[in-house]
C-alpha atoms as a PDB file:
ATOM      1  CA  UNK A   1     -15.471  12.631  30.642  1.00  0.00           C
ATOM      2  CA  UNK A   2     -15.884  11.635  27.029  1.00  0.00           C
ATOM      3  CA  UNK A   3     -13.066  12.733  24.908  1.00  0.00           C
ATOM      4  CA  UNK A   4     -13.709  13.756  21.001  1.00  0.00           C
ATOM      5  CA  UNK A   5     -11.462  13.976  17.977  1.00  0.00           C
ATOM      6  CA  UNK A   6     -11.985  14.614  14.489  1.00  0.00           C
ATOM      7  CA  UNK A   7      -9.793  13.505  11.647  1.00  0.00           C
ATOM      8  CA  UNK A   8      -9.628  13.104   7.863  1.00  0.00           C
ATOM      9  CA  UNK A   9      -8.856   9.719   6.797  1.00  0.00           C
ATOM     10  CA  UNK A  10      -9.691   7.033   3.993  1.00  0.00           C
ATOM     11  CA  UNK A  11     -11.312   3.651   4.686  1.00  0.00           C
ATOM     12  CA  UNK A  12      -9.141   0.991   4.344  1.00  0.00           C
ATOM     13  CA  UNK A  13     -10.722  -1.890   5.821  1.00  0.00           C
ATOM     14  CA  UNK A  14     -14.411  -2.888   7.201  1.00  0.00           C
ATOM     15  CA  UNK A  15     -16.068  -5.628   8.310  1.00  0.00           C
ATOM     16  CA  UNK A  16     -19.217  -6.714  10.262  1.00  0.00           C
ATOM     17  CA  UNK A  17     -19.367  -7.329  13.968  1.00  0.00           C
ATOM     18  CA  UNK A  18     -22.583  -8.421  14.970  1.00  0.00           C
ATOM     19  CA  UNK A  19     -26.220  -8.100  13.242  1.00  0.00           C
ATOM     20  CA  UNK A  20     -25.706  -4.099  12.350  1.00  0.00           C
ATOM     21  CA  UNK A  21     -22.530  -3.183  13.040  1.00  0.00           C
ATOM     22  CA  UNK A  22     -18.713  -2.416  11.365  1.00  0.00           C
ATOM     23  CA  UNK A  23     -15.240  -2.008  12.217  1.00  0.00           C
ATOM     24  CA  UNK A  24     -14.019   0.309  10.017  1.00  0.00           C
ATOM     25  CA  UNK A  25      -9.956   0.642   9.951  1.00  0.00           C
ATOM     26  CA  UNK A  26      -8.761   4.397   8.134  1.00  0.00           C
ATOM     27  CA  UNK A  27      -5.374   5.553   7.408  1.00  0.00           C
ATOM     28  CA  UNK A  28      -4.936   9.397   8.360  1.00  0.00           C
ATOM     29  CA  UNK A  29      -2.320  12.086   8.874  1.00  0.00           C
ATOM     30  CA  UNK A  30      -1.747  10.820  12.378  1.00  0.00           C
ATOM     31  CA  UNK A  31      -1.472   6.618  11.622  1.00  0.00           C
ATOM     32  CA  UNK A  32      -4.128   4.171  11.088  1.00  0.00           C
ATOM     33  CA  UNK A  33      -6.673   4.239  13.068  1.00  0.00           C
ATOM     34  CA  UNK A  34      -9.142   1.135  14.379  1.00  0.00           C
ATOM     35  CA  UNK A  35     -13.135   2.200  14.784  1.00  0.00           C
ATOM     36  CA  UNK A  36     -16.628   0.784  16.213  1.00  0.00           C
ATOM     37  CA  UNK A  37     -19.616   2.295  13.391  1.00  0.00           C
ATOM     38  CA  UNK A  38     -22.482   0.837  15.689  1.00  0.00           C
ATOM     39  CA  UNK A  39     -25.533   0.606  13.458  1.00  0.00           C
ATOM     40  CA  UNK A  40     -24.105   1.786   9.812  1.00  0.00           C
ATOM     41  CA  UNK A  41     -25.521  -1.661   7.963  1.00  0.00           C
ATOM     42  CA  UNK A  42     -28.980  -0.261   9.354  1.00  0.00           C
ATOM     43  CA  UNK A  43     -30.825   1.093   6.173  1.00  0.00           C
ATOM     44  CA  UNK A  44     -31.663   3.984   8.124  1.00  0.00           C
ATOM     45  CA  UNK A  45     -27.958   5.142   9.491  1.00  0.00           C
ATOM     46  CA  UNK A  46     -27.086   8.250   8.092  1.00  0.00           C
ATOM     47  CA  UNK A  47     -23.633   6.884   7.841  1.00  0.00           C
ATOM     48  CA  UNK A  48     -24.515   4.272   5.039  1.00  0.00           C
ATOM     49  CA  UNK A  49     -22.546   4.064   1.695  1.00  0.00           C
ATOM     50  CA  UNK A  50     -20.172   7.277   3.473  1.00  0.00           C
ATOM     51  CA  UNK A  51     -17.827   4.410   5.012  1.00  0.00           C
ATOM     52  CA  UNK A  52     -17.152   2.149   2.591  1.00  0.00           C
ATOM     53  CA  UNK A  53     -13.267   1.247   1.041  1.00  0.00           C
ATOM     54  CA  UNK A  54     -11.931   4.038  -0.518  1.00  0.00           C
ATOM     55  CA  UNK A  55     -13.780   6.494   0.914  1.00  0.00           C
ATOM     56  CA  UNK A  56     -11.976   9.663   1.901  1.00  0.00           C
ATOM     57  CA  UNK A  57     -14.086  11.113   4.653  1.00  0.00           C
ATOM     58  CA  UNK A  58     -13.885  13.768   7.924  1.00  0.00           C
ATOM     59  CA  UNK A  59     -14.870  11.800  10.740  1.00  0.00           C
ATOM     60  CA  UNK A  60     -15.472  12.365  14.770  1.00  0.00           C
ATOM     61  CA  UNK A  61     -14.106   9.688  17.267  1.00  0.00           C
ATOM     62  CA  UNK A  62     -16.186   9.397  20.445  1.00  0.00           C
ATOM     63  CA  UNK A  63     -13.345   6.905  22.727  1.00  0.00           C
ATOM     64  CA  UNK A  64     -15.266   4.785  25.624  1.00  0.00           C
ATOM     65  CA  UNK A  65     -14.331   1.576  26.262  1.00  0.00           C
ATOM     66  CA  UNK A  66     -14.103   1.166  22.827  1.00  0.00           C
ATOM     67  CA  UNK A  67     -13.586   3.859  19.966  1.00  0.00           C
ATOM     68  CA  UNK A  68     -16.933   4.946  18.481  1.00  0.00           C
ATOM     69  CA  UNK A  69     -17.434   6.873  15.278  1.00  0.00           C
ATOM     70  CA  UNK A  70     -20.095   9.656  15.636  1.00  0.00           C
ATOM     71  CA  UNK A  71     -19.961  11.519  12.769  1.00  0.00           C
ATOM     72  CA  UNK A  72     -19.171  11.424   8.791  1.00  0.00           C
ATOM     73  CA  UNK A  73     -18.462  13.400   6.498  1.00  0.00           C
ATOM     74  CA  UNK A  74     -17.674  12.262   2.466  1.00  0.00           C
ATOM     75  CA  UNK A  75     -14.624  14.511   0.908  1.00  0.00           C
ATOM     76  CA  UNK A  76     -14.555  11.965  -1.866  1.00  0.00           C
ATOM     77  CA  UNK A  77     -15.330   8.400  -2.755  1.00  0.00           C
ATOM     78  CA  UNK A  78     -12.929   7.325  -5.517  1.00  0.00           C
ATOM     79  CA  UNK A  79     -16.011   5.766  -7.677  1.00  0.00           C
ATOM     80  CA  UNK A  80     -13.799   5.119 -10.339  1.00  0.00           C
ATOM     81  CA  UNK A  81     -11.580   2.657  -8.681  1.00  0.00           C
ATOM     82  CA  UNK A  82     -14.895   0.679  -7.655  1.00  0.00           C
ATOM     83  CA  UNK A  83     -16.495   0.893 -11.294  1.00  0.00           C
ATOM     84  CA  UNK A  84     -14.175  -1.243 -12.892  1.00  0.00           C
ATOM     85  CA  UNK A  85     -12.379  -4.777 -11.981  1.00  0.00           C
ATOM     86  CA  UNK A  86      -8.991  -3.939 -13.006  1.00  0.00           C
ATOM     87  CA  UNK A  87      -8.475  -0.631 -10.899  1.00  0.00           C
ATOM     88  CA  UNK A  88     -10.702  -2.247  -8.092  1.00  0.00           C
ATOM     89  CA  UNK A  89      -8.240  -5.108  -8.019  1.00  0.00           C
ATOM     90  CA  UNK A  90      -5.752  -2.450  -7.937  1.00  0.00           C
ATOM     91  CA  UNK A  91      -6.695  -0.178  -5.338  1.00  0.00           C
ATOM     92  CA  UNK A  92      -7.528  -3.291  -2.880  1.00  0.00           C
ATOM     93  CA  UNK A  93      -3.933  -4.431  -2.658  1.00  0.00           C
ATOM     94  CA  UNK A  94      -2.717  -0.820  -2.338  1.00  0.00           C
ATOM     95  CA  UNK A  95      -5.227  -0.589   0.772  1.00  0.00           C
ATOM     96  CA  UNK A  96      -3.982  -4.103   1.916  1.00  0.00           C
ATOM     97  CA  UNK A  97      -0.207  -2.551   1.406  1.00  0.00           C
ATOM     98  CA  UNK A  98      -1.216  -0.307   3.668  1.00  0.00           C
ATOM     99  CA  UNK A  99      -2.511  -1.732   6.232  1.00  0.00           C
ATOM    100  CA  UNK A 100      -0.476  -4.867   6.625  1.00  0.00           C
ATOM    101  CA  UNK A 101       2.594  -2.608   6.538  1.00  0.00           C
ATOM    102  CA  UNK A 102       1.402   0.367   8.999  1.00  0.00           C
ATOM    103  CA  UNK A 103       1.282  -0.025  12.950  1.00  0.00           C
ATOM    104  CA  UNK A 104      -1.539   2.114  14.545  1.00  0.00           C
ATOM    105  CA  UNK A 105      -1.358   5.881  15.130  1.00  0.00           C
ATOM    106  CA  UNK A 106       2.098   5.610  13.372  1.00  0.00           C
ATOM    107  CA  UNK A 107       2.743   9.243  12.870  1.00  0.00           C
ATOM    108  CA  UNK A 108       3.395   9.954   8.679  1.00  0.00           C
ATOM    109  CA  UNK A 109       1.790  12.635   6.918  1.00  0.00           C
ATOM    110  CA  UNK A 110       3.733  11.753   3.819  1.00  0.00           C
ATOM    111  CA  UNK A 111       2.603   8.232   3.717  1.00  0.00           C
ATOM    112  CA  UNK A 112      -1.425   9.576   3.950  1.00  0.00           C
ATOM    113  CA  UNK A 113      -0.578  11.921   1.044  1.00  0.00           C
ATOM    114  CA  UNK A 114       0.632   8.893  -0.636  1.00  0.00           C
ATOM    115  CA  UNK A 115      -2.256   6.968  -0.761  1.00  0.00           C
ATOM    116  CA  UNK A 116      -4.782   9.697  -1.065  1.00  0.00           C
ATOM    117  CA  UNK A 117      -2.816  10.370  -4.281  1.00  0.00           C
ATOM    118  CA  UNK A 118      -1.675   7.414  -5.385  1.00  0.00           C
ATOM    119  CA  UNK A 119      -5.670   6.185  -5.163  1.00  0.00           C
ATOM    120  CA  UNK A 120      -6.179   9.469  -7.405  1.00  0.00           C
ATOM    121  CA  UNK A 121      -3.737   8.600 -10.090  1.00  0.00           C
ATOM    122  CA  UNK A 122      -4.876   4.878 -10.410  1.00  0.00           C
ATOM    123  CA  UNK A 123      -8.149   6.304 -11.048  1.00  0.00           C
ATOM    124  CA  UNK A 124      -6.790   8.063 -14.291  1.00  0.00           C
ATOM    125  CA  UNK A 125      -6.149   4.449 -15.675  1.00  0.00           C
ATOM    126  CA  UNK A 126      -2.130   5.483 -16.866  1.00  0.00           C
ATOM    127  CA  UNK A 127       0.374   2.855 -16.768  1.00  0.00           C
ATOM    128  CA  UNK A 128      -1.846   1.253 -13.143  1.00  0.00           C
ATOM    129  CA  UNK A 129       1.538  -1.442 -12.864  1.00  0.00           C
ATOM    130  CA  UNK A 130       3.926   1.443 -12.984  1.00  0.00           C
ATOM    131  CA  UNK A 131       2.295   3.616 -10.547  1.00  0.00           C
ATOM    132  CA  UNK A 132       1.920   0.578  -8.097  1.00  0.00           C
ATOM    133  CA  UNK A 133       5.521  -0.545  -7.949  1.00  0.00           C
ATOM    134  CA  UNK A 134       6.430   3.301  -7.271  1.00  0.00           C
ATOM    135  CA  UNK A 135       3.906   4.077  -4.426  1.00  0.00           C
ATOM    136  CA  UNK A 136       5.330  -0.012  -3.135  1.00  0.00           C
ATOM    137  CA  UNK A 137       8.737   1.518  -3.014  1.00  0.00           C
ATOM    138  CA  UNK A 138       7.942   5.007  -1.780  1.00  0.00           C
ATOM    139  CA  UNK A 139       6.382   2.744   1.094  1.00  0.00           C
ATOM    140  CA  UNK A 140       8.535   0.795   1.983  1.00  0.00           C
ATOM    141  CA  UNK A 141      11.350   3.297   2.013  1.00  0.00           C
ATOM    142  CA  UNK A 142       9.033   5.905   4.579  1.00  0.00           C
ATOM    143  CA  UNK A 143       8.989   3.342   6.990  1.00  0.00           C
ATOM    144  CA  UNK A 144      12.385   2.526   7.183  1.00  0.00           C
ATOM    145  CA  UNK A 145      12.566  -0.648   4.511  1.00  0.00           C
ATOM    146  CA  UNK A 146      14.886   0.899   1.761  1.00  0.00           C
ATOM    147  CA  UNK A 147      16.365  -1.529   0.184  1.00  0.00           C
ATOM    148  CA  UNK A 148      20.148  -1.243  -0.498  1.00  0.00           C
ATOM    149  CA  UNK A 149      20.528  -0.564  -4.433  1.00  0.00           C
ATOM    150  CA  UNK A 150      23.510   1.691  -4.707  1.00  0.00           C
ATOM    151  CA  UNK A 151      26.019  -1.207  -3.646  1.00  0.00           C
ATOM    152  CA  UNK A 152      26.093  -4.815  -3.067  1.00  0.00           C
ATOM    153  CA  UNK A 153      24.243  -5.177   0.917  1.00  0.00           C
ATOM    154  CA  UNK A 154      27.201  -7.601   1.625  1.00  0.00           C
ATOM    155  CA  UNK A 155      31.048  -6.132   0.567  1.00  0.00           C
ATOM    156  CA  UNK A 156      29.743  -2.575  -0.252  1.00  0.00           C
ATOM    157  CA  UNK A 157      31.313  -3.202  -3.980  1.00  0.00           C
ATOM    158  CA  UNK A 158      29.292  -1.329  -6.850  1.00  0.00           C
ATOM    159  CA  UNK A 159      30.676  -4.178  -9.562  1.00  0.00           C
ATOM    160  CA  UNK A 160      28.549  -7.130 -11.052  1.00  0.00           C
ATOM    161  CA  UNK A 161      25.657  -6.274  -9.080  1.00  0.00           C
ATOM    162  CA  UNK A 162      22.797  -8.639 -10.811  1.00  0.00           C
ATOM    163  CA  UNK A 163      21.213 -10.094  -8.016  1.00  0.00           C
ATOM    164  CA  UNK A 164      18.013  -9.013  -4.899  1.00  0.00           C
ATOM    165  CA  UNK A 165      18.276 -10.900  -1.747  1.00  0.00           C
ATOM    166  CA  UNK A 166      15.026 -10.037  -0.341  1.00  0.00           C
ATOM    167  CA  UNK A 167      16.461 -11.563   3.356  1.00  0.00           C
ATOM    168  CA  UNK A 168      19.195  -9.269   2.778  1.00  0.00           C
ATOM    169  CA  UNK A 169      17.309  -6.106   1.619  1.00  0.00           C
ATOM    170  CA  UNK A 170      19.146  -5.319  -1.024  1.00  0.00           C
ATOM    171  CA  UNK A 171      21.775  -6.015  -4.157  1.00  0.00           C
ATOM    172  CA  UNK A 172      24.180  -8.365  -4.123  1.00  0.00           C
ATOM    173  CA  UNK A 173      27.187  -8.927  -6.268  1.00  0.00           C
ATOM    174  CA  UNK A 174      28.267 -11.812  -8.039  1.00  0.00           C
ATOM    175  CA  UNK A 175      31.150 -13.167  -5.854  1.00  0.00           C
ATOM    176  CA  UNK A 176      28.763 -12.891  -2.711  1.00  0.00           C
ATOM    177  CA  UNK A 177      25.910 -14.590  -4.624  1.00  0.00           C
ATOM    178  CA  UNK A 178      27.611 -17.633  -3.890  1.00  0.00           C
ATOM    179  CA  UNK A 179      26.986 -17.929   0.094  1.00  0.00           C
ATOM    180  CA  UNK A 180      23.655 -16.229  -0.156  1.00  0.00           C
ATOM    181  CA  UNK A 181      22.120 -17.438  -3.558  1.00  0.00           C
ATOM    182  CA  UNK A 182      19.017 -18.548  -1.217  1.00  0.00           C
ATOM    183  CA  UNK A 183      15.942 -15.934  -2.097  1.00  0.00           C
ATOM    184  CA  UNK A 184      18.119 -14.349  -4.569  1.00  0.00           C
ATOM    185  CA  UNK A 185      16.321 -13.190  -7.814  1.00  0.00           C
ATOM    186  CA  UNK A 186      18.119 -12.016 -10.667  1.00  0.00           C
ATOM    187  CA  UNK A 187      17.926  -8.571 -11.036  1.00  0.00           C
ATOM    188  CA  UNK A 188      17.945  -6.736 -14.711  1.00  0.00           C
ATOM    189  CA  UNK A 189      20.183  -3.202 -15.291  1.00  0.00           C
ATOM    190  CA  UNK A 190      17.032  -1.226 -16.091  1.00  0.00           C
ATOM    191  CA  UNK A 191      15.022  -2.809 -13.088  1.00  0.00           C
ATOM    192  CA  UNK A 192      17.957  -1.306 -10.858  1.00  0.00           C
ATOM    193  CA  UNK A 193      18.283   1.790 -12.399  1.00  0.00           C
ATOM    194  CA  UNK A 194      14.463   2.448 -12.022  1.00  0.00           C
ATOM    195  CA  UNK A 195      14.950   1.423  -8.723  1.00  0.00           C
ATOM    196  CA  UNK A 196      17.284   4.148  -7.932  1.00  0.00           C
ATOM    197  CA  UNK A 197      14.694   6.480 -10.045  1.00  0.00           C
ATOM    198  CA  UNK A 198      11.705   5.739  -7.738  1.00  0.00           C
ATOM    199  CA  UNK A 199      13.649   7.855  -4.843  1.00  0.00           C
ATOM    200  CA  UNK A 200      12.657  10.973  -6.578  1.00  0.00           C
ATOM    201  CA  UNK A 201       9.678  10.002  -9.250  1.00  0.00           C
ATOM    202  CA  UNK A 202       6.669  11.673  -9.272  1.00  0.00           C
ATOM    203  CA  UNK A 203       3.666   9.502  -9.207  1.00  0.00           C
ATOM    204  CA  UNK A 204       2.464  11.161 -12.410  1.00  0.00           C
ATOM    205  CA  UNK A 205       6.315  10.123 -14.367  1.00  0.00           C
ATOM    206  CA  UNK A 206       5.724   9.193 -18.010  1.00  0.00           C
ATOM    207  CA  UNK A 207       8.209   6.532 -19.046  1.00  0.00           C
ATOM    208  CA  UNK A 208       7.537   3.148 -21.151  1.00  0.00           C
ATOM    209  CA  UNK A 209       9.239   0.295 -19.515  1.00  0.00           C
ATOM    210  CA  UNK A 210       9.177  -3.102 -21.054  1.00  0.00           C
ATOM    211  CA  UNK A 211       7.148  -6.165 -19.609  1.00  0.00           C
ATOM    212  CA  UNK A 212       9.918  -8.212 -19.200  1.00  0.00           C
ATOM    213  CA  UNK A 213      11.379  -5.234 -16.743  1.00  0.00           C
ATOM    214  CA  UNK A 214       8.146  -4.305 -15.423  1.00  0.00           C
ATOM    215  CA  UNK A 215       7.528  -7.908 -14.059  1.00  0.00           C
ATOM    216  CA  UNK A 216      11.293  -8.396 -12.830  1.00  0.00           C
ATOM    217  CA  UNK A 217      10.526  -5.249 -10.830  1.00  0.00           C
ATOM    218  CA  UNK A 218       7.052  -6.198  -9.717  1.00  0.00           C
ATOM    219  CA  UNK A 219       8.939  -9.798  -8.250  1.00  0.00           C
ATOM    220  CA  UNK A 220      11.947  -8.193  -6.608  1.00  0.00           C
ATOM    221  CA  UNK A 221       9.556  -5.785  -4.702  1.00  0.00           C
ATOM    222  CA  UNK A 222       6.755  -8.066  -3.528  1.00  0.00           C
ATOM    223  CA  UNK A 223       9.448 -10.666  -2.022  1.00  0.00           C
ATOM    224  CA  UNK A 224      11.004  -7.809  -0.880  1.00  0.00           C
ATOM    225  CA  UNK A 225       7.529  -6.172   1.127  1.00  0.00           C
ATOM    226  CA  UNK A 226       6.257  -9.776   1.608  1.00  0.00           C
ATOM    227  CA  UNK A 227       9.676 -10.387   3.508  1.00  0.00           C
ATOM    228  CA  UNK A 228       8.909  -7.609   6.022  1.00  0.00           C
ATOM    229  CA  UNK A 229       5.060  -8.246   6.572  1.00  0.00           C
ATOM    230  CA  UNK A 230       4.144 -11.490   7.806  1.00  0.00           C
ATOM    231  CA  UNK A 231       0.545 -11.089   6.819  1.00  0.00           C
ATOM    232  CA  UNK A 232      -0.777 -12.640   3.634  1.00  0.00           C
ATOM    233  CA  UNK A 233      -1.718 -10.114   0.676  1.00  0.00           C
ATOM    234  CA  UNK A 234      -4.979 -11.800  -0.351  1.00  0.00           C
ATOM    235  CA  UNK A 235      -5.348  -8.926  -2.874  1.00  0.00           C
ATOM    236  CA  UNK A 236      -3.018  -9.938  -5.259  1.00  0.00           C
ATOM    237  CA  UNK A 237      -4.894 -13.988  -5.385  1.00  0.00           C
ATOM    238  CA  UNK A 238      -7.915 -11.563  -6.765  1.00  0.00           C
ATOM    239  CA  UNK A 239      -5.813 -10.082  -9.104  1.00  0.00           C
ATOM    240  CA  UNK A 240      -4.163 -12.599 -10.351  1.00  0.00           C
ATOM    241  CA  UNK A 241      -7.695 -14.885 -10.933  1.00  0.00           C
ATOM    242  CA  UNK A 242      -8.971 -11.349 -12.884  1.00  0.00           C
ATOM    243  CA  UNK A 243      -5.794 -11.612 -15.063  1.00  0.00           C
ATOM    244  CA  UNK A 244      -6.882 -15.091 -15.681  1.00  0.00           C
ATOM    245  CA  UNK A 245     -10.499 -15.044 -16.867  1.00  0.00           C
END
């Protein structure tokens, strides 16, 4: 007997398999989720231009052999973040975030409503670094990652702490520096302080932050997430070549 679910999810990932055919990878309520779209690059599928990235869509699973997807329908398509370069570039690594970081049918309503609205506010074109290294560390901490900010991750001493050990996950003082300077990166007072903001921000917070701080904190928290996914954010190559033309 052929068993049927429907979900809500967003579209995270796709890419062809054969002559007409997608895999199409969503995160929902109940985890991410892997999916066969047999026929969708077809110009007469009724599911073309409803599954591409961003999309936020209800959709049926058919399971076989292999999971099909039977039905789709658009909630909402985020055109914003695919009209321009800058928020494109943007949203891409937050869907790579995702999906590098998430195991499938991993359980987390919080981190759906996360990206759903994180990929809402980016839209709004506000402070786009900001939001990023918020939605990063309200990631990271969901599944389990929080890095140690309150105290040095070594003697537990709240004195001198100026360095990130990424290895370590966390802070580090400056007398334990000494035997584990290797991955350290200096770590500026505001950039820990904001830090130990992010545990309670909003995603919609309205504070000015310096570049200086903003790119301290964008450092600390990529080694930091690049440290606990193997998998290479090709994302942020894109972004960086944008940033450069």
């Amino acid at each position: 007997m052929l068993k049927h679910e429907k979900f809500k999810g967003i579209v995270i990932k796709t890419y062809p398999w054969k002559e007409a055919d997608k895999i199409i990878i969503f995160i929902t309520p109940l985890g991410k989720i892997k999916a066969f779209a047999p026929g969708i690059r077809k110009i007469t599928s009724k599911k073309l231009g409803k599954l591409e990235l961003f999309s936020y869509v209800y959709f049926m699973l058919e399971s076989r052999k292999i999971t099909l997807i039977k039905q789709v329908e658009l909630i909402y398509a985020y055109k914003a973040l695919r009209s321009n370069l800058h928020l494109f570039s943007r949203g891409c690594y937050l869907l790579e975030l995702f999906n590098n970081l998430l195991e499938e049918r991993e359980v987390n309503y919080e981190i759906f409503s996360l990206l759903k609205n994180g990929l809402k506010i980016l839209e709004k074109e506000n402070n786009l670094d900001l939001i990023l290294r918020i939605i990063e560390y309200k990631l990271i901490s969901y599944l389990g990652y929080k890095p140690i900010t309150n105290c040095c991750v070594v003697c537990k001493s709240n004195l001198n702490l100026k360095y990130f050990n990424p290895i370590l996950g966390g802070i580090l003082c400056s007398s334990c520096l000494r035997k584990n300077n290797l991955y350290s990166v200096f770590i500026y007072p505001e950039t820990l302080n904001l830090l130990n903001l992010f545990a309670k921000a909003d995603l919609n917070i309205k504070i000015k932050i310096e570049e200086e701080i903003l790119n301290n904190l964008k450092e600390i928290l990529q080694k930091y997430i690049q440290n606990c996914s193997p998998k290479k954010f090709n994302s942020l190559d894109f972004e960086r070549n944008l940033k450069s033309v």
